[in-house]
C-alpha atoms as a PDB file:
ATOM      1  CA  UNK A   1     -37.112 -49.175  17.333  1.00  0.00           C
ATOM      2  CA  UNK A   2     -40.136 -49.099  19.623  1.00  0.00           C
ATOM      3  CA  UNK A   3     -37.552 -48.304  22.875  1.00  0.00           C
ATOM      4  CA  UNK A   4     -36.113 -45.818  21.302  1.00  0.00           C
ATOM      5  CA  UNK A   5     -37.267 -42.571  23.215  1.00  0.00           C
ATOM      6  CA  UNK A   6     -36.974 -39.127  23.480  1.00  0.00           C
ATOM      7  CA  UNK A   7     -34.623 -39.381  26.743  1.00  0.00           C
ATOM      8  CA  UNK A   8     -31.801 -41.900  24.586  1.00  0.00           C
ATOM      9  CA  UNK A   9     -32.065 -39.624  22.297  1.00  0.00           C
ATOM     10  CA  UNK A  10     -31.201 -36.691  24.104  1.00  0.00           C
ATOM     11  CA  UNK A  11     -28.611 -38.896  26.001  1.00  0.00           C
ATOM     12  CA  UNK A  12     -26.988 -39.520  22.785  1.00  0.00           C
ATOM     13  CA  UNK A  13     -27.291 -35.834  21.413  1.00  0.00           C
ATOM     14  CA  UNK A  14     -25.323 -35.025  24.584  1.00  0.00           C
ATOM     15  CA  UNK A  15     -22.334 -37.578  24.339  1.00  0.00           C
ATOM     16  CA  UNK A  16     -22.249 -36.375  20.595  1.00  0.00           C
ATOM     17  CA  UNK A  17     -21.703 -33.188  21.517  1.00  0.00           C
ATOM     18  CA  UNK A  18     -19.352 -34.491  24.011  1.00  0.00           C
ATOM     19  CA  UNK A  19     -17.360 -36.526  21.377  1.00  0.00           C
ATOM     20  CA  UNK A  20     -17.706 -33.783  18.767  1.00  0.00           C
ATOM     21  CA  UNK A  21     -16.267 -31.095  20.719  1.00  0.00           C
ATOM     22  CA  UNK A  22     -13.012 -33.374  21.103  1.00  0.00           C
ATOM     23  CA  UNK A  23     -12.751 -34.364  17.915  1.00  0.00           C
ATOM     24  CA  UNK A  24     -13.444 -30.587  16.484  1.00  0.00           C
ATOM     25  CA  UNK A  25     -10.975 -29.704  18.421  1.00  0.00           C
ATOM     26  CA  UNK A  26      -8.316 -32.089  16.606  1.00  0.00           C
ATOM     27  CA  UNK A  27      -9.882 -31.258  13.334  1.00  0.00           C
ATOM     28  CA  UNK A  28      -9.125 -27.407  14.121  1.00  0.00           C
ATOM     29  CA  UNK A  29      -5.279 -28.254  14.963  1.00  0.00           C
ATOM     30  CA  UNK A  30      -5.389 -30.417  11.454  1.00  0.00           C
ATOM     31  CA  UNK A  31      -6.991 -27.247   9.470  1.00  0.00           C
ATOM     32  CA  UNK A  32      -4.487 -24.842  11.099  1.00  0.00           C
ATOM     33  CA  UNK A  33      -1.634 -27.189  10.037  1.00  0.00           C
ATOM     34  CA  UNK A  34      -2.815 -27.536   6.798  1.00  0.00           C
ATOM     35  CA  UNK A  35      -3.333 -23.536   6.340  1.00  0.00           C
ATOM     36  CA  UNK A  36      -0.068 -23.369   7.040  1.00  0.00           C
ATOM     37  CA  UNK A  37       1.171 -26.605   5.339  1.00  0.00           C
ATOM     38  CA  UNK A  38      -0.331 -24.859   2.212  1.00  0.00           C
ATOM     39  CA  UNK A  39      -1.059 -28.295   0.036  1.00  0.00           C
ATOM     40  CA  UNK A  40      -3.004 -26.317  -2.767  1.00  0.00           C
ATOM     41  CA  UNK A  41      -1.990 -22.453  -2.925  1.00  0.00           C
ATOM     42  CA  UNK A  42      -4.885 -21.752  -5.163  1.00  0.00           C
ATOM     43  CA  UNK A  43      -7.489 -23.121  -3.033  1.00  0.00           C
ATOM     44  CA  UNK A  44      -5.789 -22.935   0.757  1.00  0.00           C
ATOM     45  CA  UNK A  45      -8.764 -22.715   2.870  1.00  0.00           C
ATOM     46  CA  UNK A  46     -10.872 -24.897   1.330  1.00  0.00           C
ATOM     47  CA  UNK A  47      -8.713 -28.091   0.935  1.00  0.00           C
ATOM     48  CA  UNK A  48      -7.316 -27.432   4.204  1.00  0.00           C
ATOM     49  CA  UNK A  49     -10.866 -27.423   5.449  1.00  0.00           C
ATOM     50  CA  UNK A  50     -11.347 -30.688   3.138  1.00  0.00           C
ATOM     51  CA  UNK A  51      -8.556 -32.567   4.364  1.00  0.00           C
ATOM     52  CA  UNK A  52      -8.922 -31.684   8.046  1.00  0.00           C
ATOM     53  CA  UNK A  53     -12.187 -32.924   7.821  1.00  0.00           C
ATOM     54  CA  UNK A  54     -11.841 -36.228   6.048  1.00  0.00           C
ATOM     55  CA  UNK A  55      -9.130 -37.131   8.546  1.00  0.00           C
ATOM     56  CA  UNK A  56     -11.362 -36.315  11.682  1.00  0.00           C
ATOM     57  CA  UNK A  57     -13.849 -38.615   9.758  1.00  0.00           C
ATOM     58  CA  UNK A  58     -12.010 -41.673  10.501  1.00  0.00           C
ATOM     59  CA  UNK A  59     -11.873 -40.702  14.382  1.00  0.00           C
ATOM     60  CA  UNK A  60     -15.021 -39.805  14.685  1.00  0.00           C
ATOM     61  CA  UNK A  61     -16.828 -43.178  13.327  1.00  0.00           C
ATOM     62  CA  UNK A  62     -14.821 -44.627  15.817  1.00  0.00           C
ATOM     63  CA  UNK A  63     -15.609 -42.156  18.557  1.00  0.00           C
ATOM     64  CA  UNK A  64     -19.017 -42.425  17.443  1.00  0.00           C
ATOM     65  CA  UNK A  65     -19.524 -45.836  17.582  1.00  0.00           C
ATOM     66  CA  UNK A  66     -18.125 -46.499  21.053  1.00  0.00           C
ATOM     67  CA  UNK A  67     -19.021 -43.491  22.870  1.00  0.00           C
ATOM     68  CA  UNK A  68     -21.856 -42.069  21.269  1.00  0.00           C
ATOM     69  CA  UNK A  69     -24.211 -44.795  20.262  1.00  0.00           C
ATOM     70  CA  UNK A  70     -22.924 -47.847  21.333  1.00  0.00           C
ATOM     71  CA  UNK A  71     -23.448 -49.079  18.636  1.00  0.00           C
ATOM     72  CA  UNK A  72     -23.370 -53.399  17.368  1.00  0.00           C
ATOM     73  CA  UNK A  73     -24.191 -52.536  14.293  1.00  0.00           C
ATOM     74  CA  UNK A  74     -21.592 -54.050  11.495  1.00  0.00           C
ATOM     75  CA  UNK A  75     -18.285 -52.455  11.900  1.00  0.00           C
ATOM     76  CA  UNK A  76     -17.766 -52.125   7.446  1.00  0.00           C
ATOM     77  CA  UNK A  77     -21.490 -51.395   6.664  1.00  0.00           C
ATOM     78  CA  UNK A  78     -21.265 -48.174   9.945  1.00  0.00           C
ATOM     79  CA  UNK A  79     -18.219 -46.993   8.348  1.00  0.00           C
ATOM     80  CA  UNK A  80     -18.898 -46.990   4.973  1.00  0.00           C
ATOM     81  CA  UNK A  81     -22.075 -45.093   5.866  1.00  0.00           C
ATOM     82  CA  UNK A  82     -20.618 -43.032   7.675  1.00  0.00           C
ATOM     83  CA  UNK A  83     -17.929 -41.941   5.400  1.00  0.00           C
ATOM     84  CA  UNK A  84     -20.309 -41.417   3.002  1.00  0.00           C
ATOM     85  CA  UNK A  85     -22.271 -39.350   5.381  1.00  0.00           C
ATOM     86  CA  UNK A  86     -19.181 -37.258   5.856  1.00  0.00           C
ATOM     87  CA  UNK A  87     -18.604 -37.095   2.077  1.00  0.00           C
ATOM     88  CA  UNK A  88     -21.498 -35.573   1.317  1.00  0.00           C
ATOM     89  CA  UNK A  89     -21.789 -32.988   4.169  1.00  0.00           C
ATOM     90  CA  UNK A  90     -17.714 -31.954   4.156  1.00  0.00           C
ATOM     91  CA  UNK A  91     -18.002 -31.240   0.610  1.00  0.00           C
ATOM     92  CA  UNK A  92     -21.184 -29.380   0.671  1.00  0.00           C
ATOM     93  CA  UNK A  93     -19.067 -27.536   3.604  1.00  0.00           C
ATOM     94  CA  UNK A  94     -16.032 -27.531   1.860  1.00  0.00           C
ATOM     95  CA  UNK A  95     -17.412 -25.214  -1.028  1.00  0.00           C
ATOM     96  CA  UNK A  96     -19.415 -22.824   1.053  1.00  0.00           C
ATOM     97  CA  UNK A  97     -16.425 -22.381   3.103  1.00  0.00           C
ATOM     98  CA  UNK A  98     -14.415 -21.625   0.060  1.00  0.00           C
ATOM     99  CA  UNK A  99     -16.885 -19.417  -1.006  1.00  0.00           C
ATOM    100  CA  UNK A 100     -17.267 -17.764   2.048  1.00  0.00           C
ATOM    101  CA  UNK A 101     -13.268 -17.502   3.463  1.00  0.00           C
ATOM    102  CA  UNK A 102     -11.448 -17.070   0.203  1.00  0.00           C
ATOM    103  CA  UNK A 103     -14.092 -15.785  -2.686  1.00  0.00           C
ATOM    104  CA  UNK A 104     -16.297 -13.705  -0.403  1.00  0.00           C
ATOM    105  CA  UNK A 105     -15.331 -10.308  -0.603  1.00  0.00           C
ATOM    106  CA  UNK A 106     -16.614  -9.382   3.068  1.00  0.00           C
ATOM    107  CA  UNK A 107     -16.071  -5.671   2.525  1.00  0.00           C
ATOM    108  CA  UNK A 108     -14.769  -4.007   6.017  1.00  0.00           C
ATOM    109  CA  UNK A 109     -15.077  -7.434   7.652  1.00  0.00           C
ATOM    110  CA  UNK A 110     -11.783  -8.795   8.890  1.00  0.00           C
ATOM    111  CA  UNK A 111     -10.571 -11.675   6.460  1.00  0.00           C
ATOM    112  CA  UNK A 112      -9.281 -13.777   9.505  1.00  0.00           C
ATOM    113  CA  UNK A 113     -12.866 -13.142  11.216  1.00  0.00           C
ATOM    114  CA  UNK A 114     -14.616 -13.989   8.397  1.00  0.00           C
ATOM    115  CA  UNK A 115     -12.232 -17.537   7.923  1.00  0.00           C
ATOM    116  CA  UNK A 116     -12.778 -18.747  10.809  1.00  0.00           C
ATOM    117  CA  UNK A 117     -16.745 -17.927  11.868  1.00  0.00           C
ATOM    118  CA  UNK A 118     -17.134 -19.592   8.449  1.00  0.00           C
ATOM    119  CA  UNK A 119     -15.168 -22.059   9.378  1.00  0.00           C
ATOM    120  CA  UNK A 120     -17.014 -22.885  12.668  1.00  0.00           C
ATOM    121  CA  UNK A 121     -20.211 -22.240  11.330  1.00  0.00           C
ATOM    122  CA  UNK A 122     -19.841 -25.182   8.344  1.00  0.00           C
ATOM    123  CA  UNK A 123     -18.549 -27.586  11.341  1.00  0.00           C
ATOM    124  CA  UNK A 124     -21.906 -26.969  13.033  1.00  0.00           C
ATOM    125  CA  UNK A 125     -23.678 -27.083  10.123  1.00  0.00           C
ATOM    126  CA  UNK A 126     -21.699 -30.601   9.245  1.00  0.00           C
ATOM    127  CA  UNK A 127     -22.072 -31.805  12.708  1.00  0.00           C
ATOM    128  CA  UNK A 128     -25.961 -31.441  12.770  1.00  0.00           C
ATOM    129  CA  UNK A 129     -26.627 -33.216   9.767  1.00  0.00           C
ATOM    130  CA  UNK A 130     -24.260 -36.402  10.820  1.00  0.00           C
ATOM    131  CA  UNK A 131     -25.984 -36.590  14.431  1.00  0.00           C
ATOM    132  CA  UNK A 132     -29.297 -37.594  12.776  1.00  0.00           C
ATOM    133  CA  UNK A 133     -27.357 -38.915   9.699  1.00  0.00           C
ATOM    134  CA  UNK A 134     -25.052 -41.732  11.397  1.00  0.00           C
ATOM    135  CA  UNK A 135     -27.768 -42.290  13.850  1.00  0.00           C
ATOM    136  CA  UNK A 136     -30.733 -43.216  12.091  1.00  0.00           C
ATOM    137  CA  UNK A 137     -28.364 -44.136   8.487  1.00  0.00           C
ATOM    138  CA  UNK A 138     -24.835 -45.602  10.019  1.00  0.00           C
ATOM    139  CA  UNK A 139     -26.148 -46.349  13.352  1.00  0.00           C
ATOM    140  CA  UNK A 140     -29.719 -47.761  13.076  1.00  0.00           C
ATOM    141  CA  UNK A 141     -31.838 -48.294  16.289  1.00  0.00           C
ATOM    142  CA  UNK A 142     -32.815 -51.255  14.760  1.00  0.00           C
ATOM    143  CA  UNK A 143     -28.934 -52.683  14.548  1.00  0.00           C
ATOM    144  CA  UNK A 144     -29.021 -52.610  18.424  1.00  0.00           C
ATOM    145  CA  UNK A 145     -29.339 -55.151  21.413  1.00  0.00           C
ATOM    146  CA  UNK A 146     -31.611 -52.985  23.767  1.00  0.00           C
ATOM    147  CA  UNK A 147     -29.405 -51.764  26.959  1.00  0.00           C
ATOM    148  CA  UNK A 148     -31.763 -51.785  29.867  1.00  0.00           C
ATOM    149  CA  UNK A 149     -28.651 -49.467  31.788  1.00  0.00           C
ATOM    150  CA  UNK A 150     -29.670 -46.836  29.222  1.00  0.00           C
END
């Protein structure tokens, strides 16, 4: 871990901002669908919000993995970690954004407005904690073969 230094790391931070942006993007176009898909009337933003981001999950390990850290670490162990990473942050997410976008009762504020800066606030809160999650939990320096093209 002794190579690892401030400029990877800012390298990385870059590409997973990079990677995140595209995947966000096709985790927004799975939340809109399933707002309007409606799964679970009684709880519509927050399982949509759920679902779009468990299915991004699975995208974004792999993203992750090729793109962002170039990684070798073991395929199973870095996704299992990484779900699990996920888990834990999307649900945390998950129930502030239902609390937010569907208990909330914002006053004068807009309920659309209110949806969706809560909405893009938990993905940036989400996406901070599983940069530093997946790359010193799923991704360990320590798993890789040091790159001198890095």
């Amino acid at each position: 871990m002794s190579y690892y230094t401030p400029e990877l790391f800012l390298r990385e931070s870059i590409r997973f901002t990079v990677v995140g942006a595209f995947n966000t993007s096709i985790c927004f176009i799975l939340y809109k669908l399933f707002v309007f898909l409606d799964p679970w009337p009684a709880y519509t933003l927050g399982f949509a919000f759920f679902l779009s981001e468990g299915l991004s999950c699975i995208v974004a390990h792999y993203l992750h993995r090729r793109i962002t850290f170039r990684s070798s670490s073991p395929y199973g162990r870095s996704l299992t970690l990484t779900l699990i990473i996920y888990a834990a942050s999307i649900a945390i997410a998950s129930f502030i954004h239902h609390m937010v976008a569907d208990v909330w009762d914002g006053g004068n504020f807009d309920p659309f407005i209110v949806e969706h800066v809560s909405w893009f606030l938990n993905t940036a809160l989400v996406g901070v904690i599983a940069f530093l999650a997946l790359r010193f939990i799923a991704f360990p320096p320590s798993d890789e073969v040091q790159d001198e093209s890095e």
